[in-house]
N, C-alpha and C. Protein backbone atom coordinates (compact mmCIF):
# COMPACT_ATOMS: atom_id res chain seq x y z
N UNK A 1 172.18 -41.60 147.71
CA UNK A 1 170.96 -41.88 146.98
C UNK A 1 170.05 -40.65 146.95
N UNK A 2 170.07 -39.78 148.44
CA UNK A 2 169.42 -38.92 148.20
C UNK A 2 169.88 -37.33 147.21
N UNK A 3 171.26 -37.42 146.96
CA UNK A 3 171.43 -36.31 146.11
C UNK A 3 171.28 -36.72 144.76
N UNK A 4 171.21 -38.21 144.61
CA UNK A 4 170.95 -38.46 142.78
C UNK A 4 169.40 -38.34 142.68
N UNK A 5 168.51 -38.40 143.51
CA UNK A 5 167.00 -38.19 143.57
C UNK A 5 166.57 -36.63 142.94
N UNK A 6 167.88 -35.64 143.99
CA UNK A 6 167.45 -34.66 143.85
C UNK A 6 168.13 -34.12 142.51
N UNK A 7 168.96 -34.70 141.93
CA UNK A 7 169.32 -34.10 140.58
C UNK A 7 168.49 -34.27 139.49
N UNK A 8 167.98 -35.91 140.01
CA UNK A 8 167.00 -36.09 138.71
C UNK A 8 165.89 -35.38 138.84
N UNK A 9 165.26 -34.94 139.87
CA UNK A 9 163.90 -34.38 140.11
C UNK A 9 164.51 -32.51 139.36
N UNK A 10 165.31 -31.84 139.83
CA UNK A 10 166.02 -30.26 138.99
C UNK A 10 165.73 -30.29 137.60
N UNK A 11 166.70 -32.01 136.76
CA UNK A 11 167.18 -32.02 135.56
C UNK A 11 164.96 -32.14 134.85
N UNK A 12 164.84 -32.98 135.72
CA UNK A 12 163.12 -32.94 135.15
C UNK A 12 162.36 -31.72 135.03
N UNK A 13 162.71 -30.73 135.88
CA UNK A 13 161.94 -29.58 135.89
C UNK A 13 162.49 -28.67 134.58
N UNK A 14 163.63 -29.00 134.09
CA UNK A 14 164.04 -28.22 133.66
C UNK A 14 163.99 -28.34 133.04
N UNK A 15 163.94 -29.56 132.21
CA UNK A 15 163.59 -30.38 130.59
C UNK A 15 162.23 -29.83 130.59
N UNK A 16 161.42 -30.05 131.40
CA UNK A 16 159.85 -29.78 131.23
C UNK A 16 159.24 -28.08 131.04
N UNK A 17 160.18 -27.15 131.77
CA UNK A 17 160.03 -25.34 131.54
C UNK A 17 160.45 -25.59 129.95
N UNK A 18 161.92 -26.18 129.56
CA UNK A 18 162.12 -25.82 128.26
C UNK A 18 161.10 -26.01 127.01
N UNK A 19 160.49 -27.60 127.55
CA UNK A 19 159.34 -28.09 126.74
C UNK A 19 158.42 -27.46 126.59
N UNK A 20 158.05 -26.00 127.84
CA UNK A 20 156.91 -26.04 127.86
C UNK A 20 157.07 -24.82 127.12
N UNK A 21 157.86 -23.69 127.74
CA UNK A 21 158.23 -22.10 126.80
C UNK A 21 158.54 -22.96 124.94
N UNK A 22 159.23 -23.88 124.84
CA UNK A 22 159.31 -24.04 123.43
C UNK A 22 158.35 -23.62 122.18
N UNK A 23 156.84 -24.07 122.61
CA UNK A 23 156.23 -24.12 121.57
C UNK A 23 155.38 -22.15 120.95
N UNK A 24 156.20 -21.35 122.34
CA UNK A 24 155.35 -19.97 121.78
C UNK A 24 156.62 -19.40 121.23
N UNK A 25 157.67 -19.84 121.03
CA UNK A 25 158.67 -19.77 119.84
C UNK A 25 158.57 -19.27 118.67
N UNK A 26 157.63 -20.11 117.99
CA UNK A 26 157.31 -20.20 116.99
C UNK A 26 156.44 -19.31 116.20
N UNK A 27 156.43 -17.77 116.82
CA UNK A 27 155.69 -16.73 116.46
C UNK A 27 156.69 -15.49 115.69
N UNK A 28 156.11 -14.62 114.74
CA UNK A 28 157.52 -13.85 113.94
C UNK A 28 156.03 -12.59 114.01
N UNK A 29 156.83 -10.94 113.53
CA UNK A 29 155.94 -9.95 113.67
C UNK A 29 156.64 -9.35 112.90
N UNK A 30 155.33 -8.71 112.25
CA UNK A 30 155.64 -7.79 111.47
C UNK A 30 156.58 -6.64 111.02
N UNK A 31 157.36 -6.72 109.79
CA UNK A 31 158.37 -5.72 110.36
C UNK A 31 158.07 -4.98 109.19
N UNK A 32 157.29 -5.03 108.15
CA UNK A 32 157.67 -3.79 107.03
C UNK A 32 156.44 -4.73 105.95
N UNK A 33 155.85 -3.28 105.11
CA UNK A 33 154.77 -3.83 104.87
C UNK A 33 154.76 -3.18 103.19
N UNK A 34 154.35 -3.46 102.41
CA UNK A 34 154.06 -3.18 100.85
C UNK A 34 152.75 -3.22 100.58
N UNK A 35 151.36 -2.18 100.87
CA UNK A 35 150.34 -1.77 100.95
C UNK A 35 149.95 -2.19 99.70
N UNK A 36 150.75 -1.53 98.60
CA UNK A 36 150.17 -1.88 96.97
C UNK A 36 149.97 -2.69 96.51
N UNK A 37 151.44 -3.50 97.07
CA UNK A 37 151.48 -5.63 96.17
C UNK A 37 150.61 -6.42 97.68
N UNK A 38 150.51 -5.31 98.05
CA UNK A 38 149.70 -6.93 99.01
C UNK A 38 150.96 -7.94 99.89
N UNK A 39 152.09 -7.22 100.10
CA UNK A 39 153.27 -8.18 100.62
C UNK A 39 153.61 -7.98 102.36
N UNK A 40 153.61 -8.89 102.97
CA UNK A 40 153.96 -8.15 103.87
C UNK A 40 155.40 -9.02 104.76
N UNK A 41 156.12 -8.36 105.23
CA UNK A 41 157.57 -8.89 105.36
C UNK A 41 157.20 -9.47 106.95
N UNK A 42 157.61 -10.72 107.43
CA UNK A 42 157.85 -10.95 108.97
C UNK A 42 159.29 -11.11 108.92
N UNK A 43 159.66 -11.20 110.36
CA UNK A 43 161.23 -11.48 110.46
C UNK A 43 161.41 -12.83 111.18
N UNK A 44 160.86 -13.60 110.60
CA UNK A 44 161.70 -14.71 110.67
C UNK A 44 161.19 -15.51 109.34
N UNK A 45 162.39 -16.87 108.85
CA UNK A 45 162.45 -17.24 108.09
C UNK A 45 162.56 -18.97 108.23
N UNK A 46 163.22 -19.52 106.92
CA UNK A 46 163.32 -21.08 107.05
C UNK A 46 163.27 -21.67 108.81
N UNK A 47 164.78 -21.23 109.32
CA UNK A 47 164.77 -21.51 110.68
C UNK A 47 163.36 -21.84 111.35
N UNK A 48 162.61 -21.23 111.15
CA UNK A 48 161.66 -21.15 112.09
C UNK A 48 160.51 -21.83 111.58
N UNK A 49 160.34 -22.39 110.48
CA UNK A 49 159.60 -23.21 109.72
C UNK A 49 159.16 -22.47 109.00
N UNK A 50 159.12 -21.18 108.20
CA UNK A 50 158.27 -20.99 107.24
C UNK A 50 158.63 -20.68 106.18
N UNK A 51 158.34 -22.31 105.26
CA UNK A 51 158.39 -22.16 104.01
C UNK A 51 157.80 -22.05 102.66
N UNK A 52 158.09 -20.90 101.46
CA UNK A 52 157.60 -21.18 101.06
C UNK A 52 156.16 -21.98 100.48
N UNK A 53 155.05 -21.22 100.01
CA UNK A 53 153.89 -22.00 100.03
C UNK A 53 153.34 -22.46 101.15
N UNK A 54 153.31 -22.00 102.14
CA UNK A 54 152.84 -22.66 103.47
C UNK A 54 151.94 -21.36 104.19
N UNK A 55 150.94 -21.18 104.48
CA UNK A 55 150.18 -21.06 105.10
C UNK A 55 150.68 -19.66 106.20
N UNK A 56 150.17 -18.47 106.37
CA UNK A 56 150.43 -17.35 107.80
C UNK A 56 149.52 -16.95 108.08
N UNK A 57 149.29 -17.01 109.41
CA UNK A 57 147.66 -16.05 110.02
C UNK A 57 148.34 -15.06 110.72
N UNK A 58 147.64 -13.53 110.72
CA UNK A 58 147.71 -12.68 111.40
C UNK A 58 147.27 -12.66 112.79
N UNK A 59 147.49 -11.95 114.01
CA UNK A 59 146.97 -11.96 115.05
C UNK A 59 146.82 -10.97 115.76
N UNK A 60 145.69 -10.45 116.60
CA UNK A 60 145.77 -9.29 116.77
C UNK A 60 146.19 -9.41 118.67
N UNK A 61 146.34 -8.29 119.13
CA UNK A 61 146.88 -8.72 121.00
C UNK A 61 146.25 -9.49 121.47
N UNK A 62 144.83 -9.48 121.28
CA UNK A 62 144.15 -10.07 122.11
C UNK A 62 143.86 -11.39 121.49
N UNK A 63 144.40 -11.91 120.53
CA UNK A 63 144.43 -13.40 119.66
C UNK A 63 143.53 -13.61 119.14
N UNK A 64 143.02 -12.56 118.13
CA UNK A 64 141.91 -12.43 117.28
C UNK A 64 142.69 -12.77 115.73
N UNK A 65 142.08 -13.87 114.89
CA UNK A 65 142.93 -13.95 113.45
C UNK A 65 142.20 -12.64 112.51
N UNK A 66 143.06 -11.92 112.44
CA UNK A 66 143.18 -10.77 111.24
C UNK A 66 142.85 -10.79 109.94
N UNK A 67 143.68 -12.10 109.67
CA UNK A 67 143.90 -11.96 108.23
C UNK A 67 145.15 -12.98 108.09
N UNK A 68 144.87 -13.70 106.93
CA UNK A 68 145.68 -15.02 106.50
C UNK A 68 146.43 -14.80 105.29
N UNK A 69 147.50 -15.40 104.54
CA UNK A 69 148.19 -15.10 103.65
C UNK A 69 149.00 -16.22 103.54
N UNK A 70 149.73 -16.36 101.97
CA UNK A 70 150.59 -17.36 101.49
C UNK A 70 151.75 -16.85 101.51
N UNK A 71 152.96 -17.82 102.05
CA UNK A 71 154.02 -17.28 102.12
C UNK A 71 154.69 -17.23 100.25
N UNK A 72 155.43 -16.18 99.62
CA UNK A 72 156.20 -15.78 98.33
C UNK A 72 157.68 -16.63 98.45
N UNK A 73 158.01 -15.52 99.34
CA UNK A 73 159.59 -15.81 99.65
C UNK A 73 159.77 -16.19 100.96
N UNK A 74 161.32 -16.91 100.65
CA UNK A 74 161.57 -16.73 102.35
C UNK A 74 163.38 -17.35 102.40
N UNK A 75 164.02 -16.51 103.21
CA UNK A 75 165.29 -16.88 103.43
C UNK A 75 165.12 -16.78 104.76
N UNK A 76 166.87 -16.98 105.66
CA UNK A 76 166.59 -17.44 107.00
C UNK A 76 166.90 -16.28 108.07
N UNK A 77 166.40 -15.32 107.14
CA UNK A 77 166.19 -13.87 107.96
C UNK A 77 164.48 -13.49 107.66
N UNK A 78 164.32 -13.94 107.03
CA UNK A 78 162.95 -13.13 107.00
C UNK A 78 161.94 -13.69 105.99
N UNK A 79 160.98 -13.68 105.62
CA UNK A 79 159.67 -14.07 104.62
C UNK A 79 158.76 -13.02 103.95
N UNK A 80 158.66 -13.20 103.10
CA UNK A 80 157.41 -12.20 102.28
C UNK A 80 155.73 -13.42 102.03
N UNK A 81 155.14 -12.24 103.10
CA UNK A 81 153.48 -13.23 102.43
C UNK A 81 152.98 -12.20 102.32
N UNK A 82 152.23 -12.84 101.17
CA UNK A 82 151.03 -12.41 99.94
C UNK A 82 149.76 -12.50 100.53
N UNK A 83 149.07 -11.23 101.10
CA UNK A 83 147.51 -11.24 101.12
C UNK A 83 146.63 -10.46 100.38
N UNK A 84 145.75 -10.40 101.01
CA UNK A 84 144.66 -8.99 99.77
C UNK A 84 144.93 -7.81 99.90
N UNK A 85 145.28 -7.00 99.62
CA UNK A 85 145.98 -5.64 99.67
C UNK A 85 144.98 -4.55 99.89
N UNK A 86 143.79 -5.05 100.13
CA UNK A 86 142.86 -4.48 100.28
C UNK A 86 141.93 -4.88 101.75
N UNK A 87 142.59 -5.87 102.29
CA UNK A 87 142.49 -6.39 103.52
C UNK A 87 144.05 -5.96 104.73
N UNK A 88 144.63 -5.34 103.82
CA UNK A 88 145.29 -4.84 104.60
C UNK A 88 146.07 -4.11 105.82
N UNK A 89 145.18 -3.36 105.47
CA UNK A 89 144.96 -2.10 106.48
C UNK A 89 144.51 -2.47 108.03
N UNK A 90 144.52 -3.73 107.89
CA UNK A 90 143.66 -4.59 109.11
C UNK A 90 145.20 -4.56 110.12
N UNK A 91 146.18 -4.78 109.42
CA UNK A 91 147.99 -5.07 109.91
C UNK A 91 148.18 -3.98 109.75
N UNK A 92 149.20 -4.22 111.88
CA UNK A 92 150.05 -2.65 111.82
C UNK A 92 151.56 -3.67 112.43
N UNK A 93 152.26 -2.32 111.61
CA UNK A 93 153.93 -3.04 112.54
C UNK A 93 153.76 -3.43 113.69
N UNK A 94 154.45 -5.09 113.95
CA UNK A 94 154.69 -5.50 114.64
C UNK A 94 153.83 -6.47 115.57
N UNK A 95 152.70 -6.63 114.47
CA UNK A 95 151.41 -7.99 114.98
C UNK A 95 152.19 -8.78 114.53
N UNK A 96 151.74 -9.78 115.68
CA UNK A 96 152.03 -11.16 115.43
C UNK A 96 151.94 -12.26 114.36
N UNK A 97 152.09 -13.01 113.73
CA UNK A 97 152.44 -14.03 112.41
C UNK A 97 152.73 -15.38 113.21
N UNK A 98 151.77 -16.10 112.42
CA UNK A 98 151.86 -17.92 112.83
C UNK A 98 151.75 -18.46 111.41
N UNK A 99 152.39 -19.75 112.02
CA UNK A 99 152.12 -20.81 110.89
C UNK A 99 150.36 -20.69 111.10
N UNK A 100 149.76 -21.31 109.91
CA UNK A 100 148.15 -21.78 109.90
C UNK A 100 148.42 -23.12 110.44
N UNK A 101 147.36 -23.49 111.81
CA UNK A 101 147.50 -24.69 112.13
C UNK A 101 145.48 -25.37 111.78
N UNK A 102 145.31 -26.07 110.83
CA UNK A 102 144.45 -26.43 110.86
C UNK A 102 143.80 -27.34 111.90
N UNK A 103 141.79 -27.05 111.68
CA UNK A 103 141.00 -27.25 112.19
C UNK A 103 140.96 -28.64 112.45
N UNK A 104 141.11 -29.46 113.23
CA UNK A 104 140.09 -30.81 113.20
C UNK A 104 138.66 -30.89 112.95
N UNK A 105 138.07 -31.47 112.21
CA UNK A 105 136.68 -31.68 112.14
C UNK A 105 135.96 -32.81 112.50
């Protein structure tokens, strides 16, 4: 009885680390940028949820939002979003990219 206690108490910890690292997953960075059209490429794609028409915030190290943009394209290597091309300059290779998770009010 006492080694099935202790398996279930391991298998719990371990479901719960996976649960918990899971959700900063979900971050992609900058890999290549088009100054003129306003485009800027992340590397990740569908897989990772971002599709098409959906929403990207920039981030800076210290988790400051940069600058927001609509995703163009996207296959399951990579995405193109569309911002102001004149707000640009704000993004350097390799900042961070999120889905937009809206505000509650």
């Amino acid at each position: 009885m006492r080694r099935v206690k202790i398996c279930f108490f391991v298998v719990t910890v371990v479901v719960l680390t996976i649960a918990y690292f899971s959700g900063n997953v979900a971050a992609a960075e900058v890999t290549r940028m088009n100054r003129n059209r306003g485009h800027i490429f992340i590397n990740e794609g569908k897989g990772a949820g971002f599709m098409k028409g959906a929403k990207v915030c920039f981030y800076s190290v210290s988790g400051e939002e940069l600058l927001c943009g609509t995703i163009l394209r996207t296959t399951d290597k990579y995405a193109v979003v569309k911002v102001n091309n004149r707000q640009i300059r704000k993004i350097k290779m390799g900042t961070e990219a999120r889905l937009y998770v809206g505000k509650d009010e």
